[in-house]
N, C-alpha and C. Protein backbone atom coordinates (compact mmCIF):
# COMPACT_ATOMS: atom_id res chain seq x y z
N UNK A 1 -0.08 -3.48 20.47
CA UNK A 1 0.35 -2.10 20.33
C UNK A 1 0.71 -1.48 21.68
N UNK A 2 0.11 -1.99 22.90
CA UNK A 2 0.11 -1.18 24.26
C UNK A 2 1.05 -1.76 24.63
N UNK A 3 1.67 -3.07 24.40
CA UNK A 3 3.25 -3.21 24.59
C UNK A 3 4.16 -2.93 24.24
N UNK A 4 4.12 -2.65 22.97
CA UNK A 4 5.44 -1.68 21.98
C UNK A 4 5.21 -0.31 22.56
N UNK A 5 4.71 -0.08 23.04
CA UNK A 5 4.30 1.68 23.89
C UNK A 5 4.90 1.31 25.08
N UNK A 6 4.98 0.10 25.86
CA UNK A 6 5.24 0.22 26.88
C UNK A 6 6.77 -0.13 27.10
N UNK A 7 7.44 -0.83 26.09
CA UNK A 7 8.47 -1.04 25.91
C UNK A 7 9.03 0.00 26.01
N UNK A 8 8.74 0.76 24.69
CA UNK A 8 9.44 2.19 24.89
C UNK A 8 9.57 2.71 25.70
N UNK A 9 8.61 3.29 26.71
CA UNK A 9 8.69 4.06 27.57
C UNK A 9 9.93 3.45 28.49
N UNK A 10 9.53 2.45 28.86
CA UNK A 10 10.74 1.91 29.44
C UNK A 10 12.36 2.00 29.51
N UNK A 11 12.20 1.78 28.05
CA UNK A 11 13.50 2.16 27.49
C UNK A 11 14.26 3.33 27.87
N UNK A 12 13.29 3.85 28.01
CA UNK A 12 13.21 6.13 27.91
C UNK A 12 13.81 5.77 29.12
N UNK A 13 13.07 5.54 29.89
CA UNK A 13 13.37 5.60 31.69
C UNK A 13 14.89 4.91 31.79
N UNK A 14 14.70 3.81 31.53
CA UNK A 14 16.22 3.00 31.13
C UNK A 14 17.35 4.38 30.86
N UNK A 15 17.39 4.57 29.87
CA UNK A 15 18.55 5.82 29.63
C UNK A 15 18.22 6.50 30.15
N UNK A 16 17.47 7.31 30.25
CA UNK A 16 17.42 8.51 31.21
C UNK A 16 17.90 8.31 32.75
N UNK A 17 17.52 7.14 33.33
CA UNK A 17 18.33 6.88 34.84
C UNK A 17 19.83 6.56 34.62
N UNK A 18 20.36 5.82 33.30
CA UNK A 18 21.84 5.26 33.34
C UNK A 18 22.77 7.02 33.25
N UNK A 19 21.70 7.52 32.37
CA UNK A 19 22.70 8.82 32.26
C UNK A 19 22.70 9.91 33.68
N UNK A 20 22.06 9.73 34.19
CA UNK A 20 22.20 10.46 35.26
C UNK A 20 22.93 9.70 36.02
N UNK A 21 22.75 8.12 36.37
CA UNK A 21 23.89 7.39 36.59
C UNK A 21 25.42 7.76 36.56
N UNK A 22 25.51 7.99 35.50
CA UNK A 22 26.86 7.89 34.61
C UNK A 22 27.67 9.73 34.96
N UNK A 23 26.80 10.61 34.98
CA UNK A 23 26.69 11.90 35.47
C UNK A 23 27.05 12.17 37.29
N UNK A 24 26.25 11.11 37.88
CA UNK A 24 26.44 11.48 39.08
C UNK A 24 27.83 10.81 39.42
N UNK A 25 28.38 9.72 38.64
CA UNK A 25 29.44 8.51 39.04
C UNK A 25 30.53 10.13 38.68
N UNK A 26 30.51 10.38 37.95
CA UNK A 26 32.08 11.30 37.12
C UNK A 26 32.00 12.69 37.85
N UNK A 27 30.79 13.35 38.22
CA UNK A 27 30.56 14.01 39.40
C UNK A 27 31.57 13.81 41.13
N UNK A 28 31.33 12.27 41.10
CA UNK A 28 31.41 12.35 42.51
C UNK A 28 33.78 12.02 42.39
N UNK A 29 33.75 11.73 41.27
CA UNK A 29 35.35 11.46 40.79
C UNK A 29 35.74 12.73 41.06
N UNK A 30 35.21 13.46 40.30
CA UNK A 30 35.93 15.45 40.35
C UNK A 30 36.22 15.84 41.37
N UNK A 31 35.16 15.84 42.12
CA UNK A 31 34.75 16.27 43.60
C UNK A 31 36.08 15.54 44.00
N UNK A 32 36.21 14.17 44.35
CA UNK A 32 37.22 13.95 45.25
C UNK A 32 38.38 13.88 44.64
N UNK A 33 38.82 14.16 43.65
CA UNK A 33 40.26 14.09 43.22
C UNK A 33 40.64 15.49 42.85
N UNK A 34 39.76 16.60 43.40
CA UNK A 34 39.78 17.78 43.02
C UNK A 34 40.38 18.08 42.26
N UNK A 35 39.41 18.00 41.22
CA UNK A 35 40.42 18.44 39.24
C UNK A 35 39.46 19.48 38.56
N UNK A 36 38.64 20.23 38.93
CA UNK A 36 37.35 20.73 38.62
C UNK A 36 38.07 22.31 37.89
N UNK A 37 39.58 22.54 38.57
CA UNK A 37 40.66 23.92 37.87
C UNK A 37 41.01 23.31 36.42
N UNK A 38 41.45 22.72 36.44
CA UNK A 38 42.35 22.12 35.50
C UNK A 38 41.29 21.28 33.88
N UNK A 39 42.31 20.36 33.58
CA UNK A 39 41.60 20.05 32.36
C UNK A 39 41.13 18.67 32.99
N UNK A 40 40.32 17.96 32.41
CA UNK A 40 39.78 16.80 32.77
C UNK A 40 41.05 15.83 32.56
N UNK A 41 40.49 14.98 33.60
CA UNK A 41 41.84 14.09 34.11
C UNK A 41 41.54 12.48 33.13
N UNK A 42 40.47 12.48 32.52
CA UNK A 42 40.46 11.66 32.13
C UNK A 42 39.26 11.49 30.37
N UNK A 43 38.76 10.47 30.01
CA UNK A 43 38.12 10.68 28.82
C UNK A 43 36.65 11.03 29.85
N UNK A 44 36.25 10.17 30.77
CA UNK A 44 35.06 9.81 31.37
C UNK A 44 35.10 11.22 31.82
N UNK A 45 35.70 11.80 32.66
CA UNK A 45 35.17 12.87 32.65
C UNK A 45 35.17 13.94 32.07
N UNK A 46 36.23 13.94 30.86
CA UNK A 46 35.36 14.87 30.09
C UNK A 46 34.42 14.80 29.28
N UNK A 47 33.66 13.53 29.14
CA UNK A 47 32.37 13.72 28.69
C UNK A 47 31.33 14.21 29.59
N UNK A 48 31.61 13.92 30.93
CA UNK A 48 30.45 14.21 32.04
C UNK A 48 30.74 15.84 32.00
N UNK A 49 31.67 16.67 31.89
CA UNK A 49 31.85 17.58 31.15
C UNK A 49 30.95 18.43 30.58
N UNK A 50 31.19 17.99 29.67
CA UNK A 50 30.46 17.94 28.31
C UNK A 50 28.98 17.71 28.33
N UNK A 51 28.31 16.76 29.19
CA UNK A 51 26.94 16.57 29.51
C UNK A 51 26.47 17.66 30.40
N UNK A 52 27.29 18.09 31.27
CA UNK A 52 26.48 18.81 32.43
C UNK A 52 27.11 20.24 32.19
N UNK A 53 27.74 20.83 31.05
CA UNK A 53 28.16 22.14 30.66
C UNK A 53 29.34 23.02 31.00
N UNK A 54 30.05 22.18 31.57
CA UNK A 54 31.08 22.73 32.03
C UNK A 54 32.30 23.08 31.15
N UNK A 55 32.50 24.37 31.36
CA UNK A 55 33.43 25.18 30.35
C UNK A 55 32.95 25.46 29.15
N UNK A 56 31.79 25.73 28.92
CA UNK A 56 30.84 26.30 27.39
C UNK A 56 30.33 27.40 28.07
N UNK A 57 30.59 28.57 28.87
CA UNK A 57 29.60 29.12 29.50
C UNK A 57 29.66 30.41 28.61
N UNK A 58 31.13 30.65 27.65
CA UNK A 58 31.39 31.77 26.87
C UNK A 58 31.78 32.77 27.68
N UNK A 59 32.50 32.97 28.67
CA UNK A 59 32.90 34.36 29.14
C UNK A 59 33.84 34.74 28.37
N UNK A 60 33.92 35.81 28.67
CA UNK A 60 34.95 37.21 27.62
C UNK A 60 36.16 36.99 29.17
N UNK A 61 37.26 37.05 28.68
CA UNK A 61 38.22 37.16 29.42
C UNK A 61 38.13 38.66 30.12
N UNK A 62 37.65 39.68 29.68
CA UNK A 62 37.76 41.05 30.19
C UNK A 62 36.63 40.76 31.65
N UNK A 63 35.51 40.33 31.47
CA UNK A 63 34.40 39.89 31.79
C UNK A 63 34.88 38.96 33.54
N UNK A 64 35.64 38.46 33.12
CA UNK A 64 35.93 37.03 34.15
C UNK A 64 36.90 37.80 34.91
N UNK A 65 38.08 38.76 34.55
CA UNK A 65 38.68 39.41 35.09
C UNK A 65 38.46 40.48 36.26
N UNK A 66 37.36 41.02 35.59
CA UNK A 66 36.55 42.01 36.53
C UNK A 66 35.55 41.55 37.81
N UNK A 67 35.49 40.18 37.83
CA UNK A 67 34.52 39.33 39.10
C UNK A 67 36.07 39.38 40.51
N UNK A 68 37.75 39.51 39.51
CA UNK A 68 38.31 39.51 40.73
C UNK A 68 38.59 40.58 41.60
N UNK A 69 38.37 41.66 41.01
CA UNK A 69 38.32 42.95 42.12
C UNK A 69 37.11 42.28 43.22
N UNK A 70 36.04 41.83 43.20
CA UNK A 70 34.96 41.36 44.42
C UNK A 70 35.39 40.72 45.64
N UNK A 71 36.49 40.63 45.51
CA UNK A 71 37.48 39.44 46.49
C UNK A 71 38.46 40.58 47.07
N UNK A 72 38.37 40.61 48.60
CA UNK A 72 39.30 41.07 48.96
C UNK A 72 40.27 40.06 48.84
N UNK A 73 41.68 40.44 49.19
CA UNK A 73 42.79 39.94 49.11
C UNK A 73 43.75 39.94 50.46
């Protein structure tokens, strides 16, 4: 039984490091091909996307508009 427990856990750790893996790999793509404006350049990253929340944040267009008066020009 303390090996089927330990298996698991393992497992856990297993995915849990590949996905942060897999997160930091499509991370470090954005960053240098600077696409982070635009739509995802590819499938891979728009799932990393999709994992780490990007573009679900729900702003109101009125909302997002009004952060550009803060900027001089």
């Amino acid at each position: 039984m303390a090996t089927v427990a330990a298996v698991a856990v393992v497992g856990v750790f297993v995915f849990i490091g590949a996905m942060i893996a897999l997160v930091a790999i499509g991370i470090r793509r954005e960053e240098r091909s600077f696409t982070l404006k635009g739509n995802a350049p590819g499938a891979f990253t728009g799932v990393v996307r999709k994992v780490n929340g990007v573009g679900l944040r729900d702003l109101d267009a009125r909302l997002a508009g009004a952060g550009r008066q803060l900027v001089r020009q």
